[in-house]
Protein backbone atom coordinates (compact mmCIF):
# COMPACT_ATOMS: atom_id res chain seq x y z
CA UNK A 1 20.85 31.12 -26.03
CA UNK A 2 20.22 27.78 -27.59
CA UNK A 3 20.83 24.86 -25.55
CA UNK A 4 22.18 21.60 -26.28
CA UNK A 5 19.24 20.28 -25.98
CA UNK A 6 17.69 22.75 -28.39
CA UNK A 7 20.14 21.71 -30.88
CA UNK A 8 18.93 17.84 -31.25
CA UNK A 9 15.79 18.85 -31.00
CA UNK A 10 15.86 21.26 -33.98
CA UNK A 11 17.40 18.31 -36.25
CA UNK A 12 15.08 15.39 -35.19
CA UNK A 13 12.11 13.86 -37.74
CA UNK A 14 8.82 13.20 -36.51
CA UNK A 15 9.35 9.53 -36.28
CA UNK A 16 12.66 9.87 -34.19
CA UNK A 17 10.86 12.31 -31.34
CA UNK A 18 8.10 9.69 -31.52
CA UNK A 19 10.52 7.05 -31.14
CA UNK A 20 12.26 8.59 -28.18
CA UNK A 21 9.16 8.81 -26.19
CA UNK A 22 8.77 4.62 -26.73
CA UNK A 23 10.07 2.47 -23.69
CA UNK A 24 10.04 -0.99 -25.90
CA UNK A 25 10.25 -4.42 -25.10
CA UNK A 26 12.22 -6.96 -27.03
CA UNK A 27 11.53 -11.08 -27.40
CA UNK A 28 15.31 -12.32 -27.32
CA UNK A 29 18.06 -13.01 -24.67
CA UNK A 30 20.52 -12.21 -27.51
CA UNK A 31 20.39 -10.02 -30.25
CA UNK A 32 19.02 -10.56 -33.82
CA UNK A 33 18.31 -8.81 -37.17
CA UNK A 34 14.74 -8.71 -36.43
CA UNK A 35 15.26 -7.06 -32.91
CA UNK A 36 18.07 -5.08 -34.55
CA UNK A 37 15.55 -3.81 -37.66
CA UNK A 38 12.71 -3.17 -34.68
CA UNK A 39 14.26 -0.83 -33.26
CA UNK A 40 16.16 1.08 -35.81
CA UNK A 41 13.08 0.88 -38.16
CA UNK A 42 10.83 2.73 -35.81
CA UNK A 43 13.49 5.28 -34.12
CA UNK A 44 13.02 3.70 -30.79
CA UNK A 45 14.77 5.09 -28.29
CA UNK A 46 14.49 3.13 -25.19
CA UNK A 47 13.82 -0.56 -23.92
CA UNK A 48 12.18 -2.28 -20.76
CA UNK A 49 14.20 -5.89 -20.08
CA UNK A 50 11.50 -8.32 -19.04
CA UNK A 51 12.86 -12.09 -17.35
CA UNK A 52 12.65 -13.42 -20.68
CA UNK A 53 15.60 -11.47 -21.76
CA UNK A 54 18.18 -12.05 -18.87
CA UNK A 55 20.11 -14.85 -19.31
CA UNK A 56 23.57 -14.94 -17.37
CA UNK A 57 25.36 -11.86 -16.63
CA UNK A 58 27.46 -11.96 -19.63
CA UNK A 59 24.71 -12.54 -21.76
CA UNK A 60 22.63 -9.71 -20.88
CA UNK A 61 25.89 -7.22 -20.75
CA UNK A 62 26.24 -8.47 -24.26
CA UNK A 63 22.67 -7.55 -24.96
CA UNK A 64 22.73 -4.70 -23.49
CA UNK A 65 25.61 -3.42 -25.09
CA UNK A 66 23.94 -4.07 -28.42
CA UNK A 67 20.87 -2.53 -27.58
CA UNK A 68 22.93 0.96 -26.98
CA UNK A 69 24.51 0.18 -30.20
CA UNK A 70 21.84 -0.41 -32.29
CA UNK A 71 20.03 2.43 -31.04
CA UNK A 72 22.97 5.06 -31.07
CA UNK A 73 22.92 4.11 -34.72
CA UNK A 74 19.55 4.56 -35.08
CA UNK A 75 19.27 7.40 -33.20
CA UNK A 76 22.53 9.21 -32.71
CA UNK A 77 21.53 9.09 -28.79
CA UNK A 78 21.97 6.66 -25.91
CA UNK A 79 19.39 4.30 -25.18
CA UNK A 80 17.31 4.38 -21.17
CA UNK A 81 17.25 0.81 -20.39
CA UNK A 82 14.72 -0.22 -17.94
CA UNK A 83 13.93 -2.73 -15.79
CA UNK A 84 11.25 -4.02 -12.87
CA UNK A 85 13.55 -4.05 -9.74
CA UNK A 86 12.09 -3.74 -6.61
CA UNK A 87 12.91 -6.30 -4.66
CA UNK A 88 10.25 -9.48 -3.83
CA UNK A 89 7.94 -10.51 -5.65
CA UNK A 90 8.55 -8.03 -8.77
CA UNK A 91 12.04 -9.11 -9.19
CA UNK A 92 13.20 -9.31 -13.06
CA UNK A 93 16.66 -10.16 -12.39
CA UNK A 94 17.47 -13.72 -10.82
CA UNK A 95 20.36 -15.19 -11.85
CA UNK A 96 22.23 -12.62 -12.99
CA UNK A 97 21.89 -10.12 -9.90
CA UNK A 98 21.53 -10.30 -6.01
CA UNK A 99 17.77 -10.95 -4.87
CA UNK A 100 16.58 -9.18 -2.35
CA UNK A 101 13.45 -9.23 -0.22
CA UNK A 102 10.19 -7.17 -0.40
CA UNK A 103 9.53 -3.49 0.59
CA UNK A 104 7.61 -5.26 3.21
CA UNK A 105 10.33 -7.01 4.90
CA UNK A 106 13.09 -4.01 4.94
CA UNK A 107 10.65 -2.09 6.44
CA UNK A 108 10.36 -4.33 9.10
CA UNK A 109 13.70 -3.82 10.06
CA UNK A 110 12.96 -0.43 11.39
CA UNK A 111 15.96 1.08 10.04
CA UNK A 112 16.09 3.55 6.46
CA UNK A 113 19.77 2.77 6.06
CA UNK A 114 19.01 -0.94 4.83
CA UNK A 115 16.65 0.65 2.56
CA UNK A 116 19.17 2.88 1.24
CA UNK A 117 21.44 0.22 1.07
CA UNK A 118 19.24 -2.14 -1.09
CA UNK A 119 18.93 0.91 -3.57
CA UNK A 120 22.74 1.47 -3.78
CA UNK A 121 23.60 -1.86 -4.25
CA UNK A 122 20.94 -3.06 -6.67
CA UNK A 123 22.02 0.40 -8.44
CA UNK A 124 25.54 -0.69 -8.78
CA UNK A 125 24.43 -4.01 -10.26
CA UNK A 126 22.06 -2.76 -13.02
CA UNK A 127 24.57 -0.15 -13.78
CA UNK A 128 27.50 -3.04 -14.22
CA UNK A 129 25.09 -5.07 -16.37
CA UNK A 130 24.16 -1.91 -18.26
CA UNK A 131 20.69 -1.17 -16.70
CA UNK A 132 20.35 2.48 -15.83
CA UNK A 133 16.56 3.62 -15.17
CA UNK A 134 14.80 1.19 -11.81
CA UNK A 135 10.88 1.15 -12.13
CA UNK A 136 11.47 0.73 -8.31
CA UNK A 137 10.53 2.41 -5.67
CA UNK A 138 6.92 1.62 -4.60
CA UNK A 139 5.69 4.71 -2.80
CA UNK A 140 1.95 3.37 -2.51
CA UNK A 141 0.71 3.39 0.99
CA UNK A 142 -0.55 0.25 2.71
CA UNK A 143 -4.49 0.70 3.65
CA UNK A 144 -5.93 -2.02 2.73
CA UNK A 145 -4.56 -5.90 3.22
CA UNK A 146 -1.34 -7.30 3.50
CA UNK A 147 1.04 -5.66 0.24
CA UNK A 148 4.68 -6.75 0.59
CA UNK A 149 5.56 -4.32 -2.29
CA UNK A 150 4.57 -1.56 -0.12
CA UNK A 151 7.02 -0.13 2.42
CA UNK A 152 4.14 -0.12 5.14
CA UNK A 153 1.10 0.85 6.65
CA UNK A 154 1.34 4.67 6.87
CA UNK A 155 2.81 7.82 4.03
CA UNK A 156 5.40 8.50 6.55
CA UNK A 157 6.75 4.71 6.26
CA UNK A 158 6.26 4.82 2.47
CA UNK A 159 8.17 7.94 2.44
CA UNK A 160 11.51 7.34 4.64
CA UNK A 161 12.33 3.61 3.06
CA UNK A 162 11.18 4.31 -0.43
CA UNK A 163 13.17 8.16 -0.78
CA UNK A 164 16.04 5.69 0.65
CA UNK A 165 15.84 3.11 -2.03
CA UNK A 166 15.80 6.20 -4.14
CA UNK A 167 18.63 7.96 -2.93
CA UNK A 168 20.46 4.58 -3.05
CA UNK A 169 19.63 4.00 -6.61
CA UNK A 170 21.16 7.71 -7.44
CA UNK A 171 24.29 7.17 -5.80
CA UNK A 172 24.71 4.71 -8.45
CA UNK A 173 24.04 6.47 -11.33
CA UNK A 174 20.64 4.71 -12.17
CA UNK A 175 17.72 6.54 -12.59
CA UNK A 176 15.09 5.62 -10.00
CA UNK A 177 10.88 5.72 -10.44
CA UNK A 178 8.73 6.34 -7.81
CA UNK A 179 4.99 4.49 -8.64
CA UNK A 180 2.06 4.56 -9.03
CA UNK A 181 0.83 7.46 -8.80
CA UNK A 182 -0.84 9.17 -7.24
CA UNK A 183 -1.25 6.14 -4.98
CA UNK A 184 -1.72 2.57 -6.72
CA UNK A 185 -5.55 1.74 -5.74
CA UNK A 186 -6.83 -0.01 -2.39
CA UNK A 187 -9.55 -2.35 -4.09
CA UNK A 188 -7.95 -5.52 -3.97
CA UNK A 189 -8.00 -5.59 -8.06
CA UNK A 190 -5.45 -5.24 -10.53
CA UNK A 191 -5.08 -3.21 -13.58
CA UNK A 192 -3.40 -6.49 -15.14
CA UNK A 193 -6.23 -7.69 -15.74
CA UNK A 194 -9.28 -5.20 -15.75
CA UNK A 195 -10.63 -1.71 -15.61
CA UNK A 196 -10.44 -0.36 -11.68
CA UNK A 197 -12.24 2.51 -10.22
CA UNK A 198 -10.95 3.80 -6.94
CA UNK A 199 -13.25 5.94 -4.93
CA UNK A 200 -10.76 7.20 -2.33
CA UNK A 201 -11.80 10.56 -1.34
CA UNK A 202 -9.63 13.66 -2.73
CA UNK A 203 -8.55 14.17 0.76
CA UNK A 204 -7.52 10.66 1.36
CA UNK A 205 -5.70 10.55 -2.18
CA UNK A 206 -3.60 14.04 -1.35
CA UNK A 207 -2.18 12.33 1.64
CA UNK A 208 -1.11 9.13 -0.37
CA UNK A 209 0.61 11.47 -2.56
CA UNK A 210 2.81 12.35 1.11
CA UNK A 211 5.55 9.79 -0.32
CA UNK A 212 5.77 11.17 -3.96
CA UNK A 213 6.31 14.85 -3.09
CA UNK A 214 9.29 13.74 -0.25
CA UNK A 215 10.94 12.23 -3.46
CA UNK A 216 10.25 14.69 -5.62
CA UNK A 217 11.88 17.36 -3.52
CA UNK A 218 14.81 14.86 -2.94
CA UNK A 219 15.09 15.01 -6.64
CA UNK A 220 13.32 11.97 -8.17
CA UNK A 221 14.05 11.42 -11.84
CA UNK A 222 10.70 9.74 -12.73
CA UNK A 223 7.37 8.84 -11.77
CA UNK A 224 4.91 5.89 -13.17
CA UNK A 225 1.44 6.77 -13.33
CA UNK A 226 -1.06 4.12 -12.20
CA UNK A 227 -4.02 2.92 -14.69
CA UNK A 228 -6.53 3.11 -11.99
CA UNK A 229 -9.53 5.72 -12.05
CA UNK A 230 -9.84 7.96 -9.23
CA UNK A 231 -13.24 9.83 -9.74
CA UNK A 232 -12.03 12.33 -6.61
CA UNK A 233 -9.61 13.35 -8.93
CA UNK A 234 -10.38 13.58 -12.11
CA UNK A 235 -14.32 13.25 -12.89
CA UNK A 236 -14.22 12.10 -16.63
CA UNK A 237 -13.51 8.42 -15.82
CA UNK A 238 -10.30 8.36 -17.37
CA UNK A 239 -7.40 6.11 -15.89
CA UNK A 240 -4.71 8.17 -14.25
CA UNK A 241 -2.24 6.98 -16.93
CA UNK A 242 -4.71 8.91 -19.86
CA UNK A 243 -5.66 11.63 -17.48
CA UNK A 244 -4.58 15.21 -18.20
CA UNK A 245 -6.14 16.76 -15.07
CA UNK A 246 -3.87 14.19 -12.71
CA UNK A 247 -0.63 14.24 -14.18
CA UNK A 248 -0.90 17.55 -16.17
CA UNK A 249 -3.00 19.67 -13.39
CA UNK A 250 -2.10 18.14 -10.32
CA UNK A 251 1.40 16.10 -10.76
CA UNK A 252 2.81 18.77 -13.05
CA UNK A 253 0.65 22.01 -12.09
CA UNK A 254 0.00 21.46 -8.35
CA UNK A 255 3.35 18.97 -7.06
CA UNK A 256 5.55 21.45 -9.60
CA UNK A 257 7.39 18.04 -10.52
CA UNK A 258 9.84 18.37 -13.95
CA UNK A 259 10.95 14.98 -14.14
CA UNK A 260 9.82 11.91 -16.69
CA UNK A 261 6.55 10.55 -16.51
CA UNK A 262 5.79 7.36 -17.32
CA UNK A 263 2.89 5.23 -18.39
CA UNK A 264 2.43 1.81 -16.62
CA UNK A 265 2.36 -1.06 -19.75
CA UNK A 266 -0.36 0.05 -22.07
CA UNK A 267 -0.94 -3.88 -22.93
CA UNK A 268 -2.36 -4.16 -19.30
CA UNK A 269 -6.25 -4.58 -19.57
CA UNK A 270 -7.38 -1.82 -17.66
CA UNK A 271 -5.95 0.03 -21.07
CA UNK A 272 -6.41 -2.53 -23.92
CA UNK A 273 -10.10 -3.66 -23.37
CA UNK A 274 -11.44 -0.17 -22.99
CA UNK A 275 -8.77 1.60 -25.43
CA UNK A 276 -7.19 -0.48 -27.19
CA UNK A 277 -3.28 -0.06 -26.36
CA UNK A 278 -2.83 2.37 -29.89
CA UNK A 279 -5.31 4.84 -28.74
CA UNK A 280 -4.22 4.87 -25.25
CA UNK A 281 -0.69 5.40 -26.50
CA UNK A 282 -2.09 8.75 -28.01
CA UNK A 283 -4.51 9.43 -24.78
CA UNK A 284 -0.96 8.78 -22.32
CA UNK A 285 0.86 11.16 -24.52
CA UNK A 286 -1.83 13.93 -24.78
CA UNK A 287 -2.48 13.85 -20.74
CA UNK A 288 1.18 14.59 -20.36
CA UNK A 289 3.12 10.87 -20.07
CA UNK A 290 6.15 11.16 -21.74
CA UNK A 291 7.95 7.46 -21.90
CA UNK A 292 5.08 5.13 -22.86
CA UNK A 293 5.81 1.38 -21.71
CA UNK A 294 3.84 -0.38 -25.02
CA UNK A 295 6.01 -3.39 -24.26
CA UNK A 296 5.03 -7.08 -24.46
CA UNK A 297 6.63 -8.62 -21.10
CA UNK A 298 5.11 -9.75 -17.88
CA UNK A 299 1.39 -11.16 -17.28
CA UNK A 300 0.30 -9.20 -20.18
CA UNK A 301 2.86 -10.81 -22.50
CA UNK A 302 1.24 -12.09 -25.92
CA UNK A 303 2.31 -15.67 -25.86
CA UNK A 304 2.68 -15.77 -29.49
CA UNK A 305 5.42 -12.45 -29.25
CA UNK A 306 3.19 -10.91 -31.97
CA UNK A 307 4.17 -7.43 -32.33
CA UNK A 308 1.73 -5.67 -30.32
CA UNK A 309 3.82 -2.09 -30.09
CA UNK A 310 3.99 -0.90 -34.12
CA UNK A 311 0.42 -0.10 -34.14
CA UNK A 312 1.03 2.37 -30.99
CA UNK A 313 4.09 3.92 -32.66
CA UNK A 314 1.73 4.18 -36.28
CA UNK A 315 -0.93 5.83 -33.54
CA UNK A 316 1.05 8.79 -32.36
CA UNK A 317 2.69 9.28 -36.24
CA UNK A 318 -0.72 9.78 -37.40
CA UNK A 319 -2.00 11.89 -34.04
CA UNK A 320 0.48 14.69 -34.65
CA UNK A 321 -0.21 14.32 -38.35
CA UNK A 322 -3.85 14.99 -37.99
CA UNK A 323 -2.89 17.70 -35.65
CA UNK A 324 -4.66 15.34 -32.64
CA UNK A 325 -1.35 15.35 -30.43
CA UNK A 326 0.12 18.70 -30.95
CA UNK A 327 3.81 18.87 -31.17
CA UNK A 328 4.60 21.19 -28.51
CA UNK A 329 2.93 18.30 -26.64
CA UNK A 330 5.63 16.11 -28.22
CA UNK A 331 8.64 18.59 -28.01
CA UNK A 332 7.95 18.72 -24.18
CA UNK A 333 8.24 15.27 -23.04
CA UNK A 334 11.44 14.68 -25.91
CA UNK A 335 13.01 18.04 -24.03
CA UNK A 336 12.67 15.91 -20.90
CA UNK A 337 13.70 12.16 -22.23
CA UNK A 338 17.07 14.28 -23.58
CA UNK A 339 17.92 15.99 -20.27
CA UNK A 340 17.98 12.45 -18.59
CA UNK A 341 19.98 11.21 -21.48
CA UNK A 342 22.41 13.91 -21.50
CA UNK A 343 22.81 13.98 -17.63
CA UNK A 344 23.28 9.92 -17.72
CA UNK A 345 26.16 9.98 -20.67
CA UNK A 346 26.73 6.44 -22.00
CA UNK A 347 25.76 3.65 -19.50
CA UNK A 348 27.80 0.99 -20.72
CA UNK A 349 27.94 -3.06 -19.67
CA UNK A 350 31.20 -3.29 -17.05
CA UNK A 351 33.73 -5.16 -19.39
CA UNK A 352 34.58 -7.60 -15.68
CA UNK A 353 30.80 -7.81 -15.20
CA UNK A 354 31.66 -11.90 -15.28
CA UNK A 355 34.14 -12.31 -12.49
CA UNK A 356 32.65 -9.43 -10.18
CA UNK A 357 32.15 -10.90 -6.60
CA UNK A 358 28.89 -9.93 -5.16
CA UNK A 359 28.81 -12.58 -2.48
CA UNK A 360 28.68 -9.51 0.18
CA UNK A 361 25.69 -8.55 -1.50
CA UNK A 362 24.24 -11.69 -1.27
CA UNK A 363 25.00 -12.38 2.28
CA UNK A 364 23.39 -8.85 3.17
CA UNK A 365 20.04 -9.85 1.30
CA UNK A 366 20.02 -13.21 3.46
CA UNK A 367 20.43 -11.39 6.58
CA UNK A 368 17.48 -8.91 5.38
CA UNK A 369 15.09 -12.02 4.66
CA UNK A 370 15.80 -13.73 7.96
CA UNK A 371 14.46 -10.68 9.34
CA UNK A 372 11.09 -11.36 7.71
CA UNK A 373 10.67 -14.66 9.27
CA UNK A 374 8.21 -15.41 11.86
CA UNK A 375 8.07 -18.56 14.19
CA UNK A 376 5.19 -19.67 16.51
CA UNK A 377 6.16 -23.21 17.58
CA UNK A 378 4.62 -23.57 21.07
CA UNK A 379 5.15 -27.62 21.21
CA UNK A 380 8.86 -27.61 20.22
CA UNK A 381 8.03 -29.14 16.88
CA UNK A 382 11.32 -27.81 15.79
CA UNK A 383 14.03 -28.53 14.68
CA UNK A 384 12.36 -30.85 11.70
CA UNK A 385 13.59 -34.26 11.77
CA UNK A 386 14.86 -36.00 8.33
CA UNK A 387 12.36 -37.20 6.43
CA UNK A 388 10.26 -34.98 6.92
CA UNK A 389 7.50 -34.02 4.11
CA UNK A 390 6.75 -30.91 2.23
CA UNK A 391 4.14 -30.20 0.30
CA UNK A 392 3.36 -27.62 -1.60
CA UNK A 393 1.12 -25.81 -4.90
CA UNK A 394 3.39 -26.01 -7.40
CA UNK A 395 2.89 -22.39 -9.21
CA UNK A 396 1.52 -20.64 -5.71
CA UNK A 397 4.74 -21.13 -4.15
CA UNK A 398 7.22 -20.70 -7.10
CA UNK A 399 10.30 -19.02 -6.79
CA UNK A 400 8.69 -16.45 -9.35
CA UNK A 401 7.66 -12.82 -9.82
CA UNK A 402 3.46 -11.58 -9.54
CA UNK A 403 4.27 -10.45 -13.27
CA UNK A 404 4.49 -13.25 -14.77
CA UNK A 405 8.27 -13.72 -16.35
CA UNK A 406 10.17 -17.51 -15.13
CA UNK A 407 9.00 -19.42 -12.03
CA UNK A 408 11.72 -21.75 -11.10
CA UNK A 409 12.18 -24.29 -8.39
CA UNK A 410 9.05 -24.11 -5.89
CA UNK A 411 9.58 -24.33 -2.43
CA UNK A 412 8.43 -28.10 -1.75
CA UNK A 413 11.56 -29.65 -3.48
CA UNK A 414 13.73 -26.70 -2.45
CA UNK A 415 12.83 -27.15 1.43
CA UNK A 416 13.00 -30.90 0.96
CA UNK A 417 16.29 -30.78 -0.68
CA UNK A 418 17.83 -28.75 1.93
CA UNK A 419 16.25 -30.43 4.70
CA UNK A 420 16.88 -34.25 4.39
CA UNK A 421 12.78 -34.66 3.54
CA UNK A 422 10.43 -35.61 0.81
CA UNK A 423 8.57 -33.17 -1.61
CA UNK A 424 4.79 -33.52 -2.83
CA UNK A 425 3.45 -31.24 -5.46
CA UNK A 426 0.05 -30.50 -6.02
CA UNK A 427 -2.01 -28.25 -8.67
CA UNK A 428 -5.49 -28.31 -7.30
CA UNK A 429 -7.06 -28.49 -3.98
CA UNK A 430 -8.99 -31.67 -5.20
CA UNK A 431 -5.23 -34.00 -5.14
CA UNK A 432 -4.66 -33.32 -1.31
CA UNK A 433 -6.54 -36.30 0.04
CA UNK A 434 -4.24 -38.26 -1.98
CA UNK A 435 -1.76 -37.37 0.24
CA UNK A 436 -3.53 -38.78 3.70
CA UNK A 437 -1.31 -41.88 3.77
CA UNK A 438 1.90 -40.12 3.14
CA UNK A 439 1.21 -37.64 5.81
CA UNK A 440 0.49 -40.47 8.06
CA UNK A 441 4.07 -41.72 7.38
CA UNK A 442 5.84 -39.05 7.90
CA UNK A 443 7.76 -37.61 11.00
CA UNK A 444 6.07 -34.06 10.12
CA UNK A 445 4.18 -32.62 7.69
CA UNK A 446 5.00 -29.25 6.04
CA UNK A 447 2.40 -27.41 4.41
CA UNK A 448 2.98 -24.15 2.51
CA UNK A 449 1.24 -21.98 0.43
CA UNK A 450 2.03 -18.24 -1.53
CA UNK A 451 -0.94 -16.11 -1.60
CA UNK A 452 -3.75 -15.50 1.20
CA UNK A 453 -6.16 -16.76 -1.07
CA UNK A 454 -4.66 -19.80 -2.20
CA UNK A 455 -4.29 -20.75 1.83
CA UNK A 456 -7.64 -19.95 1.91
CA UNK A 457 -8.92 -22.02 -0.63
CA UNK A 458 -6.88 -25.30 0.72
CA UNK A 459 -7.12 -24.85 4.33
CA UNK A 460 -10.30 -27.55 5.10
CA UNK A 461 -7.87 -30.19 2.34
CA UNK A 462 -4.76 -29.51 4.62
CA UNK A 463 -7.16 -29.50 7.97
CA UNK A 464 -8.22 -33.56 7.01
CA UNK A 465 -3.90 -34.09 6.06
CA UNK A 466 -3.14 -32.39 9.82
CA UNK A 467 -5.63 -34.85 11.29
CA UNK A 468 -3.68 -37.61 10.07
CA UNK A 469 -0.30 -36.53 11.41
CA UNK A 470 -0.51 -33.69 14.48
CA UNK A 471 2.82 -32.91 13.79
CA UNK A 472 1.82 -30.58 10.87
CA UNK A 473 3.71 -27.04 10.42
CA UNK A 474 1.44 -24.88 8.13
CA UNK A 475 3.75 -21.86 6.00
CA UNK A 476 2.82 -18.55 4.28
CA UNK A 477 5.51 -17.07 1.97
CA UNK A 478 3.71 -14.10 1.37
CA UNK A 479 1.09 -13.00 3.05
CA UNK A 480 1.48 -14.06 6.61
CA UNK A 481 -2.24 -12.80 7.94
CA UNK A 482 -3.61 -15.61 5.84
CA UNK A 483 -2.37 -18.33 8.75
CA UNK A 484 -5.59 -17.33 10.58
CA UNK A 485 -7.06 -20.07 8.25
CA UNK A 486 -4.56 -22.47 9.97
CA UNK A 487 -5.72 -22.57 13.48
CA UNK A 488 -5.20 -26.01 13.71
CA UNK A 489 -1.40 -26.66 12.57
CA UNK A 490 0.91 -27.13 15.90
CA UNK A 491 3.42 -24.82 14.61
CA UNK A 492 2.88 -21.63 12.03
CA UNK A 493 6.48 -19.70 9.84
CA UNK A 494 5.43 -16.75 7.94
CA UNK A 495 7.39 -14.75 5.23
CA UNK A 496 7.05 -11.87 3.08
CA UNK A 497 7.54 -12.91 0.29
CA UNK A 498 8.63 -15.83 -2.14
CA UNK A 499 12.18 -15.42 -3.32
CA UNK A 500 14.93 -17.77 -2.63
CA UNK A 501 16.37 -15.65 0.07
CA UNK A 502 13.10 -15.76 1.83
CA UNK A 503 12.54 -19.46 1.61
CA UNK A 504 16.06 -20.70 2.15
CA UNK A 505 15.66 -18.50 5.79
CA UNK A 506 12.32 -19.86 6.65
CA UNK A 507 13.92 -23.67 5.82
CA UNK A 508 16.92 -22.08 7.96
CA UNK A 509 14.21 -21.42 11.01
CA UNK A 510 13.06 -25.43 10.52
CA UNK A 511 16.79 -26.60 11.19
């Protein structure tokens, strides 16, 4: 018997099965006639919401409600509506939603409910603001060096917080995404910015996957496939994002999972500079991805907002025309877009979204950060006295997300605004010693930093400013095994990561 699904199928062009396989990004906070003739020009049938797009709740449950309605016109289907959620660092929504900490930290906690309590609640934000598919969660193991986006340091950890966040996320009535499979890589690099070759053994690489097949049995709508090479795997040199033998073979074949697929943003360089993001639309579609992020958001964002994503759509038109991407290939992944769709029904923008209280929410991602603070203060530096001064990188410690999108306030003025003090910004190593006399001044000196290797490269600058005042508190906000530069600050506070929540606790810890 003919199925629903079998029924859109059978009426659908070329261009609007193409189209539904697109997960597009957009330039504008509110909607325009040239976003509007995007989308219905090319079919598209789903969009990824990038910072630059969220502005105020109302605002984006206005855009989001036109989205849907440009593309049910378009389309005569409801529109997936994405959006980078995780928690941390990779945190799209600021303003508009409650912030909560990294993997890292709710780990930490030792308890799965908080996990599965982030999910739910995060999932009954996005849903109110019209957001109903969470590229969230990570289910990458932790081998290498500190990772706050990871859930910890073993597949069993990875497993029980991130099938949580899941679960949570479901309860809502958003679609979650477990990535990156089948393990994101343990290099160090990033596929931002460059080809990476992982040469994890097979056996290694089967026991990463631990996390994804616990979600996948617990039902896991979707899975984003990582743009890293894995030789174990799949011989040819092919990313896992263009490989058929890894998410054909072994993710479809061997794990036996039906759900979406997704490609990780085919503007990333490990795609563009060997493939060009066209072709690797065509290679992601022919390996068996069936959502293809070609968006223009986060660090791979064309400052210009030149339209990078036509010239991937005009790739797959003329792949199936040339009989290069068959369309049973095509039919497969639309089959599985429309059973989402259909299960989903409209996900529409709460019409209250504006006056909704989610101060509980808020108060329960505070107590979650707190959690992630650590204090070593062996000469009673603490509490800071007034006056104190903070200094600070101004992008390293940013209230900001590793993808690029808004940094806001960094932590320097924050901390001294909150704590009676003085701020100091600085954007190279080489303005510290400016500083000396200032540090000399002060009742205590406050140094903090983001990333391991920024402490790295400033710890002999902030050793000379520590010399000049001993009462000198050094801070990481993400990466707290980076301190071990520090040995010589009277007092060390370490985070997980560097969202508001997390640096309002650790100025919390100074009071």
């Amino acid at each position: 018997m003919p199925t629903k699904i079998d029924a859109i199928l059978s009426r659908m062009t070329i261009d609007e099965k193409l189209g539904q396989m697109i997960l597009a990004s957009i330039e504008v906070s509110q909607m325009n006639d040239a976003t509007r003739e995007f989308l219905c020009a090319n079919h598209i049938g789903n969009v990824i919401l990038f910072g630059k797009n969220c502005a105020g709740r109302e605002n984006l449950a206005r855009l989001n409600t036109e989205i849907q309605a440009a593309i049910q016109a378009a389309t005569g289907l409801p529109a997936l509506i994405a959006i980078d959620q995780e928690g941390g660092c990779v945190t799209r929504l600021r303003s508009e939603a409650t912030v909560f900490p990294s993997a890292m930290v709710v780990a930490r906690t030792g308890d799965a409910d908080n996990a599965y309590r982030v999910g739910r609640i995060m999932g009954d934000e996005l849903r109110a603001l019209g957001i109903n598919l969470d590229l969230a969660p990570v289910l990458d193991t932790l081998t290498g060096s500190a990772e706050r986006r990871y859930y910890g340091t073993t597949t069993n950890d990875a497993a029980q917080y991130g099938c949580a966040m899941a679960r949570g996320l479901r309860d809502a009535g958003v679609l979650a995404c477990g990535k990156h499979f089948p393990g994101h890589e343990q290099t160090g690099l990033d596929t931002h910015f460059g080809f990476v070759v992982d040469d994890t053994p097979s056996d290694l690489l089967m026991r990463c996957m631990t996390p994804f097949r616990r979600a996948m049995a617990e039902e896991l709508a979707s899975v984003m496939i990582a743009h890293v090479c894995y030789p174990a795997l799949d011989a040819s040199g092919m990313p896992a994002s263009l490989s058929k033998p890894i998410i054909t073979n072994t993710l479809r074949g061997k794990l036996s999972f039906n759900g979406l697929v997704i490609s990780d943003g085919l503007q990333m360089h490990a795609i563009v500079d060997r493939y060009g993001a066209p072709r690797g639309a065509v290679l992601a579609a022919l390996a068996g991805c069936d959502l293809l992020i070609t968006g223009n958001g986060g660090d791979n964002a064309d400052p210009n907002g030149r339209d990078v994503q036509t010239p991937c759509i005009g790739a797959l038109r003329a792949a199936v025309e040339d009989g290069t991407l068959p369309m049973q290939v095509v039919d497969a992944a639309v089959r599985r877009i429309l059973a989402c769709k259909l299960a989903l029904g409209w996900t529409m923008p709460d019409p209250e979204i504006a006056v909704q209280d989610w101060s509980e929410h808020a108060a329960f991602a505070d107590a979650l950060a707190d959690t992630g603070v650590e204090v070593c203060d062996p000469q009673g530096l603490l509490p800071l006295p007034e006056g104190s001064l903070f200094i600070a990188r101004a992008s390293g410690t940013g209230i900001g997300v590793t993808e690029g999108d808004r940094i806001t306030e960094s932590f320097a003025p924050l901390a001294a605004r909150l704590l009676h003090g003085h701020s100091a910004m600085y954007h190279t190593v080489d303005e510290l010693p400016a500083l000396a006399d200032a540090c000399k001044a002060a009742p205590a000196v406050v140094f903090a930093f983001g990333l391991r290797a920024e402490g790295e490269e400033a710890a002999a600058a902030a050793a000379a400013l520590a010399h000049e005042n001993k009462r000198f508190i050094a801070i990481s906000l993400a990466e707290p095994d980076a301190l071990t530069f520090y040995p010589f600050a009277a007092a060390t506070i370490s985070a997980w990561d560097r969202t508001e929540p997390a640096m309002r606790a650790v100025c919390g810890r100074m009071m």
